[in-house]
PDB file of N, CA and C in Angstrom:
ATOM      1  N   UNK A   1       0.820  -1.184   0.000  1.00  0.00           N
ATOM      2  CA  UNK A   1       0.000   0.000   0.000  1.00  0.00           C
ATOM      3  C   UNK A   1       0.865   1.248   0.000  1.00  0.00           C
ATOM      4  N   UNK A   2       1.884   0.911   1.069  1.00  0.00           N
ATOM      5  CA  UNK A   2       2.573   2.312   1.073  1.00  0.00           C
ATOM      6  C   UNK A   2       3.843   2.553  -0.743  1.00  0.00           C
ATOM      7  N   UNK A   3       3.919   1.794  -1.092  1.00  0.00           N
ATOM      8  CA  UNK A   3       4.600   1.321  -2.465  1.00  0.00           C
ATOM      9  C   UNK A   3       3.875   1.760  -3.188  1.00  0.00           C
ATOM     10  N   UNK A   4       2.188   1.691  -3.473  1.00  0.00           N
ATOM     11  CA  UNK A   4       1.644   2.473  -4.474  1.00  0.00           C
ATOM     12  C   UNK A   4       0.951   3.927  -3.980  1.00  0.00           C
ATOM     13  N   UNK A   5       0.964   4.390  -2.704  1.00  0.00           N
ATOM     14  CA  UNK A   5       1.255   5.526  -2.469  1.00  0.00           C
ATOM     15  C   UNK A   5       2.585   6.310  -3.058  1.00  0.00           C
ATOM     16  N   UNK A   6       3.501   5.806  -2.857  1.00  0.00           N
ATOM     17  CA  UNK A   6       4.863   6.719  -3.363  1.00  0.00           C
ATOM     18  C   UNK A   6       4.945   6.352  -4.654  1.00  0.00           C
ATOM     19  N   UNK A   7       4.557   5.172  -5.601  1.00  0.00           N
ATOM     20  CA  UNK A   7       4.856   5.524  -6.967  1.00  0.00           C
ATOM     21  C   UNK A   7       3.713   6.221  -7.345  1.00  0.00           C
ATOM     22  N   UNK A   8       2.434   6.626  -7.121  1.00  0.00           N
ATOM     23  CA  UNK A   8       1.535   7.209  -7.602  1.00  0.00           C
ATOM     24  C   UNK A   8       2.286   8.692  -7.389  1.00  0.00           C
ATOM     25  N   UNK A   9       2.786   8.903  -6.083  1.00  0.00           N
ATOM     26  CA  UNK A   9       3.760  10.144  -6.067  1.00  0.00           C
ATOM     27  C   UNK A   9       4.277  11.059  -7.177  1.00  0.00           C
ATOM     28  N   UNK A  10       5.895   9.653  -7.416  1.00  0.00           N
ATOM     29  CA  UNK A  10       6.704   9.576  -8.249  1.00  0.00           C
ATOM     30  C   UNK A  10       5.879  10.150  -9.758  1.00  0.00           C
ATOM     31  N   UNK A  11       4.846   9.290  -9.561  1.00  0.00           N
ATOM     32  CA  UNK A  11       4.426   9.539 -11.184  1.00  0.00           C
ATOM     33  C   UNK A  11       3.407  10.419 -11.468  1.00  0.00           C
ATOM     34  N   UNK A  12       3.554  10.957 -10.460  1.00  0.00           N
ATOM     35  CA  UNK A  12       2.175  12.541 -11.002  1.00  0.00           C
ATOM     36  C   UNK A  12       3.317  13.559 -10.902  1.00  0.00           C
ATOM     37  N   UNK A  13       4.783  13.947 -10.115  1.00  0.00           N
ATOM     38  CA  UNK A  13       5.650  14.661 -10.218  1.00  0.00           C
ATOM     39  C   UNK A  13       6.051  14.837 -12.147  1.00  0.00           C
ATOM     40  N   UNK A  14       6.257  13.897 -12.700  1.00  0.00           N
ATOM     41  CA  UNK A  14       6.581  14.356 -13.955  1.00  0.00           C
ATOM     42  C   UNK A  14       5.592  15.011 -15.125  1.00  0.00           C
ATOM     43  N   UNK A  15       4.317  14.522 -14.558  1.00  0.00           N
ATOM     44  CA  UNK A  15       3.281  15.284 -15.518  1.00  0.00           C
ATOM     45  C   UNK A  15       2.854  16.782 -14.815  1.00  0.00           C
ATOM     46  N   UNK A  16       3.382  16.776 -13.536  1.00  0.00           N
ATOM     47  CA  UNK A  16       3.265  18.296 -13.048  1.00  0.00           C
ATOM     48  C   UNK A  16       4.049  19.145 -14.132  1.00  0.00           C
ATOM     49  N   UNK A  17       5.249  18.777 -13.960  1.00  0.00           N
ATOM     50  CA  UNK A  17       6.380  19.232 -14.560  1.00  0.00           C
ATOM     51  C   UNK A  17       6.015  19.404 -15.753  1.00  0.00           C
ATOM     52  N   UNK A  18       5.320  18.567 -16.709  1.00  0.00           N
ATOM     53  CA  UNK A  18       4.920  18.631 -18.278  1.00  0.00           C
ATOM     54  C   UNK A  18       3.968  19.894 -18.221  1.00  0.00           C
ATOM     55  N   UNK A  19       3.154  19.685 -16.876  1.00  0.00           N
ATOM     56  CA  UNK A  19       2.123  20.792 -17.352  1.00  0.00           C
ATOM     57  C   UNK A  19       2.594  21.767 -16.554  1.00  0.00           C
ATOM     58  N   UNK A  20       3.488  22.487 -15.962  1.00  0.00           N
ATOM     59  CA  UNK A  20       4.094  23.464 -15.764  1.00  0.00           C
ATOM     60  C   UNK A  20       4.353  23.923 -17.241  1.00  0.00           C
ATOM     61  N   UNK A  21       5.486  22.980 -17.732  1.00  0.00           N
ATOM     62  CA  UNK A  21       6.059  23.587 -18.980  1.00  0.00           C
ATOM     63  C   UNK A  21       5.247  23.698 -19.529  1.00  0.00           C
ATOM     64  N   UNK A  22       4.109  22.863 -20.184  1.00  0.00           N
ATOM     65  CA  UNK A  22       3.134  23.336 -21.021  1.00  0.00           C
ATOM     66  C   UNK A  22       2.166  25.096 -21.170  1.00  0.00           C
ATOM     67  N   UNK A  23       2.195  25.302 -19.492  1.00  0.00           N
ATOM     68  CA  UNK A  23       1.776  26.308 -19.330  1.00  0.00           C
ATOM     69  C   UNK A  23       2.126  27.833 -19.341  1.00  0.00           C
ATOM     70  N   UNK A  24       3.491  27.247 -18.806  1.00  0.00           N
ATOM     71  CA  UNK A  24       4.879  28.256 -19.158  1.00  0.00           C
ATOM     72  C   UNK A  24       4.889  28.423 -21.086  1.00  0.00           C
ATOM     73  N   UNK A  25       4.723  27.586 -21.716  1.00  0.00           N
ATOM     74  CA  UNK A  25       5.116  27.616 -23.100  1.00  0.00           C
ATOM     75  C   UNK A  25       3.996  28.084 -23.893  1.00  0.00           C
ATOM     76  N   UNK A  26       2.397  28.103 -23.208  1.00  0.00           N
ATOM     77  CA  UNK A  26       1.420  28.922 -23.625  1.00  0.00           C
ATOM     78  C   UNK A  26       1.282  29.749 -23.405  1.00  0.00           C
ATOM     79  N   UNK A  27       1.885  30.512 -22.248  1.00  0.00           N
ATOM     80  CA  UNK A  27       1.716  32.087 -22.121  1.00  0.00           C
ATOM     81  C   UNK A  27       3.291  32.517 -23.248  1.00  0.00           C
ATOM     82  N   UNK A  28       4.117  31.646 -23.018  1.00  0.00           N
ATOM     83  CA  UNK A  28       4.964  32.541 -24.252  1.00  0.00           C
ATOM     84  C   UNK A  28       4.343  32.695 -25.433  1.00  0.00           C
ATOM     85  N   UNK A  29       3.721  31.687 -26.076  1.00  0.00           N
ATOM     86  CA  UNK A  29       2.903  31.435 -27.661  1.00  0.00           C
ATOM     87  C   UNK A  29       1.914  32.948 -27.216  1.00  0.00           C
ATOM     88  N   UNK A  30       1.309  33.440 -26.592  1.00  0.00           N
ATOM     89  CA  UNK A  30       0.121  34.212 -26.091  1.00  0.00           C
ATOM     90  C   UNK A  30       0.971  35.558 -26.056  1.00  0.00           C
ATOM     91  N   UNK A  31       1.789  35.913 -25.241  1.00  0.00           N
ATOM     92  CA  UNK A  31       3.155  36.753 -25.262  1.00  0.00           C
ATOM     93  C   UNK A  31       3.453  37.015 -26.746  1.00  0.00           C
ATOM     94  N   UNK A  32       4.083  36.014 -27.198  1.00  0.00           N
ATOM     95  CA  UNK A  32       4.935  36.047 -29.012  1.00  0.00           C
ATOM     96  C   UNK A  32       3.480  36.661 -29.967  1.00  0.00           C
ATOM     97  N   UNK A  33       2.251  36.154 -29.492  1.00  0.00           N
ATOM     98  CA  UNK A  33       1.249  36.514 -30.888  1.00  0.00           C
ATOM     99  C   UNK A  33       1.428  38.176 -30.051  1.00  0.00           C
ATOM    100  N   UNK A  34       1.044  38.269 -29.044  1.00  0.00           N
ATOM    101  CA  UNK A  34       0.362  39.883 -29.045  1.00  0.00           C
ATOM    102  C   UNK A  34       1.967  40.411 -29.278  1.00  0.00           C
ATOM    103  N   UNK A  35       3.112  40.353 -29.281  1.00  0.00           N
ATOM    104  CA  UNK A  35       4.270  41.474 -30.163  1.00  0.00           C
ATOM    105  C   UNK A  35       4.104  41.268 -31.539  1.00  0.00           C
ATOM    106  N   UNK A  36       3.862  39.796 -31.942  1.00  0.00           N
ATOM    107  CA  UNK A  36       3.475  40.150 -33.748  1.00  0.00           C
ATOM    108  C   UNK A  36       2.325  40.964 -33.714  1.00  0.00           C
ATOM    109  N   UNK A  37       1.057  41.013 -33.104  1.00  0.00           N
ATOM    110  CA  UNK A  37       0.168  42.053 -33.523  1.00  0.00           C
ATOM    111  C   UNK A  37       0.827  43.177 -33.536  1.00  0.00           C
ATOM    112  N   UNK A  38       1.440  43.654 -32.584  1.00  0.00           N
ATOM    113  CA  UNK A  38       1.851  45.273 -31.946  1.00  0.00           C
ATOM    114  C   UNK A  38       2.847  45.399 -33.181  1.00  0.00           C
ATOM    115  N   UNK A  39       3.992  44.548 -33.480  1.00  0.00           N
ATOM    116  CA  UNK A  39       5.071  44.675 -34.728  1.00  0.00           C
ATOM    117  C   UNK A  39       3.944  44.884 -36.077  1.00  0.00           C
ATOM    118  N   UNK A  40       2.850  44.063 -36.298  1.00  0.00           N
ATOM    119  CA  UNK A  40       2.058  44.144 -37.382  1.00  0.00           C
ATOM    120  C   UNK A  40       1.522  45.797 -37.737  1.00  0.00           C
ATOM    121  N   UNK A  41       0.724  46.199 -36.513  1.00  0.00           N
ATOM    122  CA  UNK A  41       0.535  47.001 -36.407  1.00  0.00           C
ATOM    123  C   UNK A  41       1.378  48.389 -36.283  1.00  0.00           C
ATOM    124  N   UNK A  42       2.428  48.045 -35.647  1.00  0.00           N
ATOM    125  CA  UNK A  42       3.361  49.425 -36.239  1.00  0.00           C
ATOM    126  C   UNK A  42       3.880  49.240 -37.769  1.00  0.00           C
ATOM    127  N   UNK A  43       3.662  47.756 -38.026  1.00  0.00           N
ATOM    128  CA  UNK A  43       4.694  48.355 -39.670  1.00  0.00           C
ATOM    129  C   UNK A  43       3.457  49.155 -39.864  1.00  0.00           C
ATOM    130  N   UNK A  44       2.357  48.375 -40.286  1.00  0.00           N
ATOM    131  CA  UNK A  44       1.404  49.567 -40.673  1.00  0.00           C
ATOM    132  C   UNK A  44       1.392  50.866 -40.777  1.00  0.00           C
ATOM    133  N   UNK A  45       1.228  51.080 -39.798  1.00  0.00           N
ATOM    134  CA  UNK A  45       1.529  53.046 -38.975  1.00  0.00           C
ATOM    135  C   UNK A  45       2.388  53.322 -39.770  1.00  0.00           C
ATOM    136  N   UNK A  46       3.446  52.645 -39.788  1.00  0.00           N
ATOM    137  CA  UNK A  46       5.119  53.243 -40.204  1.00  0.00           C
ATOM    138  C   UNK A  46       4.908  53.137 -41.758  1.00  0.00           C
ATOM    139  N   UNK A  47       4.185  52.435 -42.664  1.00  0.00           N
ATOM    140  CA  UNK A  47       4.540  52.604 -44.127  1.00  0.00           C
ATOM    141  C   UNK A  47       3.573  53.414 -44.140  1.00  0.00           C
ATOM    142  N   UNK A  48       2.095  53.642 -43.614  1.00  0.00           N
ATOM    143  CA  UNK A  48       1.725  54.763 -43.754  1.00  0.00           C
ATOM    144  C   UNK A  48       2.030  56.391 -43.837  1.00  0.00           C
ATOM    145  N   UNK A  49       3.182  56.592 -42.498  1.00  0.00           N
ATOM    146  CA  UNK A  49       4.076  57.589 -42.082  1.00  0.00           C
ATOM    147  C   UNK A  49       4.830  57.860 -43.364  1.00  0.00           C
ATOM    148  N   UNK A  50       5.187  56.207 -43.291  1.00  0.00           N
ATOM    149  CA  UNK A  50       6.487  56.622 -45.110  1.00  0.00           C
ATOM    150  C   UNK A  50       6.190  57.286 -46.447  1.00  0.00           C
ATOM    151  N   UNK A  51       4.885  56.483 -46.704  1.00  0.00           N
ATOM    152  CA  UNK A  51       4.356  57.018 -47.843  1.00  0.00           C
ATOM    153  C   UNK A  51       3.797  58.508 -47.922  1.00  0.00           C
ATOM    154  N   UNK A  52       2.973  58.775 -46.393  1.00  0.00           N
ATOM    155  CA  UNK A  52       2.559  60.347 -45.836  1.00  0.00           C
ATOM    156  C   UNK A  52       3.897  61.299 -46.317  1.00  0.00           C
ATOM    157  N   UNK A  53       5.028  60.976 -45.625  1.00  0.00           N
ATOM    158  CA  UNK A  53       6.717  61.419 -46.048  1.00  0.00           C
ATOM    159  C   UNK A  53       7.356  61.818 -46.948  1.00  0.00           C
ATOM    160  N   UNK A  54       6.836  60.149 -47.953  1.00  0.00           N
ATOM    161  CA  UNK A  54       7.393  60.165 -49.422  1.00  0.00           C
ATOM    162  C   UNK A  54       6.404  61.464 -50.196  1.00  0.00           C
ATOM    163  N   UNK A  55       5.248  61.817 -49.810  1.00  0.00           N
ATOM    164  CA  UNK A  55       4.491  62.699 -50.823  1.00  0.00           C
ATOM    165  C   UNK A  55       4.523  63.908 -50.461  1.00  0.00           C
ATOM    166  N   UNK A  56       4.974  64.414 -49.213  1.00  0.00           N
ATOM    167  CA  UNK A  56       5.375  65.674 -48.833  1.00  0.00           C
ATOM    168  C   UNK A  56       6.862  66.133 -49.460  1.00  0.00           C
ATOM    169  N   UNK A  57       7.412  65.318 -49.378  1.00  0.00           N
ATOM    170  CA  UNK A  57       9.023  65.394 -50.114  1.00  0.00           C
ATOM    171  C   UNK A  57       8.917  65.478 -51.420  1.00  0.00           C
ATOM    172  N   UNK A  58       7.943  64.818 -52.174  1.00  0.00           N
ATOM    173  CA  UNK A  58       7.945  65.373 -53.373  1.00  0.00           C
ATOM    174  C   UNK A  58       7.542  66.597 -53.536  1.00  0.00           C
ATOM    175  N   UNK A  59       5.852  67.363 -52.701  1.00  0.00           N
ATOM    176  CA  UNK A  59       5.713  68.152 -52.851  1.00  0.00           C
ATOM    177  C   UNK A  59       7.093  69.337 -52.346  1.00  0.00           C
ATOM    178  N   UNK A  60       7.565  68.772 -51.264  1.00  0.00           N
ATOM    179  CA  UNK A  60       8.606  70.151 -51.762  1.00  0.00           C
ATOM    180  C   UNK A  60      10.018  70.592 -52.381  1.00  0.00           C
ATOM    181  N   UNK A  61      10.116  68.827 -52.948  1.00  0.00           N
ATOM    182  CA  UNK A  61      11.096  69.219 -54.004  1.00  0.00           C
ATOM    183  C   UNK A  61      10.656  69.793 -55.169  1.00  0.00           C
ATOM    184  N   UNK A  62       8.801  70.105 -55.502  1.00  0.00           N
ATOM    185  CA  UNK A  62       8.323  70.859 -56.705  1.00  0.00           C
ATOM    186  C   UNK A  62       8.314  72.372 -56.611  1.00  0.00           C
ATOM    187  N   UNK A  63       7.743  72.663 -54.932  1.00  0.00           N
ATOM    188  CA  UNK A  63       8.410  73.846 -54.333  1.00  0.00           C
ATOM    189  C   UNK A  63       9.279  74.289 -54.971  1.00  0.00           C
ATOM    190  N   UNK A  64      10.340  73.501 -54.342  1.00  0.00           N
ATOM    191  CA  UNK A  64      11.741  74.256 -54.431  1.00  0.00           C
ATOM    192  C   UNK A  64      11.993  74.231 -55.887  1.00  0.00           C
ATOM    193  N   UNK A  65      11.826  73.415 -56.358  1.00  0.00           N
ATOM    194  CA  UNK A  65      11.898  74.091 -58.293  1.00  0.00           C
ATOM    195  C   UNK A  65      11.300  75.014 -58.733  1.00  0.00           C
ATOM    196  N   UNK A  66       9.916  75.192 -58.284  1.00  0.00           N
ATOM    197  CA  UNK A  66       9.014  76.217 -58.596  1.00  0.00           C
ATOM    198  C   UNK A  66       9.756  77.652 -57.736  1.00  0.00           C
ATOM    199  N   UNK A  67      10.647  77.699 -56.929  1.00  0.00           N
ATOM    200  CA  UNK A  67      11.266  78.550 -55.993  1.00  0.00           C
ATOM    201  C   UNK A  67      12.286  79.234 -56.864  1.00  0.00           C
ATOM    202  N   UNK A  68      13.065  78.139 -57.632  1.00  0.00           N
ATOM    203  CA  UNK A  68      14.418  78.462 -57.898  1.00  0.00           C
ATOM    204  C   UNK A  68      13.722  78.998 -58.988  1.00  0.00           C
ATOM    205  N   UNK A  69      12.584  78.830 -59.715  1.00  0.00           N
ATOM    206  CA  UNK A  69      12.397  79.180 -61.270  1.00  0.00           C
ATOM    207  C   UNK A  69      11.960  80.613 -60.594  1.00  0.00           C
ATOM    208  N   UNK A  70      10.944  80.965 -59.882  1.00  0.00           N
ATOM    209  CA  UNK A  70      10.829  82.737 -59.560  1.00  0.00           C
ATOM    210  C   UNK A  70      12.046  82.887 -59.339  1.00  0.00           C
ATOM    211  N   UNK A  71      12.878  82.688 -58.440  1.00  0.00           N
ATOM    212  CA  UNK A  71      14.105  83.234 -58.255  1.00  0.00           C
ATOM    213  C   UNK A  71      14.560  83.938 -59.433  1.00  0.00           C
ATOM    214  N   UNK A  72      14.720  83.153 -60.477  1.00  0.00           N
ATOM    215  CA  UNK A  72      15.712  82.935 -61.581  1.00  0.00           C
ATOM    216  C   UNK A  72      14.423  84.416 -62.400  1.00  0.00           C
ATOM    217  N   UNK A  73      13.527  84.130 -62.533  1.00  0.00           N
ATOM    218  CA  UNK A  73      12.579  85.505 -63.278  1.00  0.00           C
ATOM    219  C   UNK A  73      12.670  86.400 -62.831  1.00  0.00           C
ATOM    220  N   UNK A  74      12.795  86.366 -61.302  1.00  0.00           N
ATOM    221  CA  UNK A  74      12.649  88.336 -60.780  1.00  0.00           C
ATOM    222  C   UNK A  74      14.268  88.911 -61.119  1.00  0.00           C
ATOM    223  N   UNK A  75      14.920  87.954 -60.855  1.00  0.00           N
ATOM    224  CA  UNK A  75      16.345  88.040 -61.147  1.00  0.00           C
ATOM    225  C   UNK A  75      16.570  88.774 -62.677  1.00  0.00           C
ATOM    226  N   UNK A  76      15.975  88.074 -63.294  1.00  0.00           N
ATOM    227  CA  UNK A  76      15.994  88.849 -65.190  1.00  0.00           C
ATOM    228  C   UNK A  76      15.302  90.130 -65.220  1.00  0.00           C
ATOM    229  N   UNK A  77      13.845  90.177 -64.499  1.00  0.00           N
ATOM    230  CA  UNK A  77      12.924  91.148 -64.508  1.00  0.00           C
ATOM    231  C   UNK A  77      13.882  92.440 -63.814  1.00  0.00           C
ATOM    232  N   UNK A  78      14.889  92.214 -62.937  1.00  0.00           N
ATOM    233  CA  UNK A  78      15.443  93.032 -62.175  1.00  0.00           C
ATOM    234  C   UNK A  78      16.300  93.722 -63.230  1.00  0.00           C
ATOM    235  N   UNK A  79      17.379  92.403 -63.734  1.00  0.00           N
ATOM    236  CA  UNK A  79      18.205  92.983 -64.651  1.00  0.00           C
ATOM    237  C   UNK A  79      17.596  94.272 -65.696  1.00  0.00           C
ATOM    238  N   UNK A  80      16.627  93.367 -66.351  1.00  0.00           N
ATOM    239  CA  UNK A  80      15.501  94.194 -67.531  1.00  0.00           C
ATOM    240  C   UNK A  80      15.185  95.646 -66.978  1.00  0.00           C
ATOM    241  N   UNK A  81      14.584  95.695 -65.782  1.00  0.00           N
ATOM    242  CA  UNK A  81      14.327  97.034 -65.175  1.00  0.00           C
ATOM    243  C   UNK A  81      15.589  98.115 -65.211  1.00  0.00           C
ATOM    244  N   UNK A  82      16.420  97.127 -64.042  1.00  0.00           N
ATOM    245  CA  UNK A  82      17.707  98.297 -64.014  1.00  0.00           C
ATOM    246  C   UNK A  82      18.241  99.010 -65.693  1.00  0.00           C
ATOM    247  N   UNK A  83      18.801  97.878 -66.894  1.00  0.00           N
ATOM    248  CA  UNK A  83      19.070  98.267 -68.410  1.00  0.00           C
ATOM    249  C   UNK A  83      17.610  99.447 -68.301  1.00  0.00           C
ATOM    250  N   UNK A  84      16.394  99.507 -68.313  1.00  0.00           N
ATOM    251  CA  UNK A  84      15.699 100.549 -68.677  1.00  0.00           C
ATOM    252  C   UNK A  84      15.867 102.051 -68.226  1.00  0.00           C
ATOM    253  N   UNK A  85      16.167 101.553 -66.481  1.00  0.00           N
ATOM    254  CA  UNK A  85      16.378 102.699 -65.886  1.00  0.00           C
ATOM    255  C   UNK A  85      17.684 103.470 -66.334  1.00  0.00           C
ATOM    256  N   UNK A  86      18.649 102.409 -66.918  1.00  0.00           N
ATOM    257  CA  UNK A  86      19.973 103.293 -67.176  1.00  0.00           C
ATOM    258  C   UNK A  86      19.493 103.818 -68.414  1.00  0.00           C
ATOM    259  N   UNK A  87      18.899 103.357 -69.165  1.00  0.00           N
ATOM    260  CA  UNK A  87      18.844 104.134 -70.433  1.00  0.00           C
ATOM    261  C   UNK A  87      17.564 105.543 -70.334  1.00  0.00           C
ATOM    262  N   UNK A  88      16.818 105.160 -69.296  1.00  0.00           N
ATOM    263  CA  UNK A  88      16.152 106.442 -69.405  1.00  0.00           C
ATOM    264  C   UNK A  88      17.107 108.007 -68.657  1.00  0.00           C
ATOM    265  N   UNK A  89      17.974 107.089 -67.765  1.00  0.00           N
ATOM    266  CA  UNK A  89      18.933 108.340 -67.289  1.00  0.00           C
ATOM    267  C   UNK A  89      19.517 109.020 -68.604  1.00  0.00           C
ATOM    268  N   UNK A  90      20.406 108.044 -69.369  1.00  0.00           N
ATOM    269  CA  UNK A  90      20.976 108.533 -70.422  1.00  0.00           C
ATOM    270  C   UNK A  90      19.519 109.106 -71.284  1.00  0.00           C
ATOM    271  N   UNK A  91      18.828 109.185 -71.479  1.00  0.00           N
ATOM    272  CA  UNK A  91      17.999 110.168 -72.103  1.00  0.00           C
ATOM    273  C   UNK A  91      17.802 111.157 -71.719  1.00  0.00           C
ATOM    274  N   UNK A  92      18.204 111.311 -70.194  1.00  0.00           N
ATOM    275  CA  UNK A  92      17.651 112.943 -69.478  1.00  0.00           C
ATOM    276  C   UNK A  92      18.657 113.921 -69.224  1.00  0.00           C
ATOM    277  N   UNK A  93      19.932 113.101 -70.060  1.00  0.00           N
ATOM    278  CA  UNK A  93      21.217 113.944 -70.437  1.00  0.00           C
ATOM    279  C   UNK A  93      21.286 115.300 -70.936  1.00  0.00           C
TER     280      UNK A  93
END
C-alpha cells in the first residue's frame, strides 16, 4: 500500500512538470502573438508615415523648383528694369 502511495507520487511529479512547462510555453505562444500584432501594427503606422513622407518630399522638391524658377525671373525682370532705368537716365542727359 505504502509502495503504491509513493509511486503514484513519483508519477504525477513528472506530468506536473509537463504541465508546468506546457503552461509556461502557452503564455509565451500568447506573449509572441500579441508582439506580432503590436510589430504588425506598427509596420502599418510606419509605411503609412512613409508614404505620408514620401508625398510631402515630393511636394517640396516641386516647391523648391518652382522657388528656384521665380528666383531665376525676378532676377531677369530686375536685370531688364535696371538696363531701362539706365537708359532712361541717359535720355535725361
Amino acid at each position: 500500500m505504502v509502495k503504491q502511495a509513493a509511486l503514484r507520487t513519483v508519477d504525477v511529479e513528472p506530468i506536473d512538470r509537463l504541465e508546468e512547462k506546457i503552461t509556461l510555453l502557452v503564455a509565451m505562444v500568447t506573449r509572441l502573438r500579441a508582439e506580432q500584432a503590436k510589430a504588425t501594427e506598427d509596420n502599418a503606422r510606419l509605411s503609412q508615415d512613409l508614404s505620408t513622407l514620401r508625398a510631402r518630399l515630393a511636394d517640396s522638391e516641386g516647391a523648391a523648383t518652382e522657388i528656384a524658377e521665380l528666383r531665376g525671373e525676378r532676377e531677369a525682370i530686375r536685370t531688364r528694369v535696371s538696363d531701362m532705368l539706365d537708359q532712361l537716365e541717359h535720355l535725361n542727359l
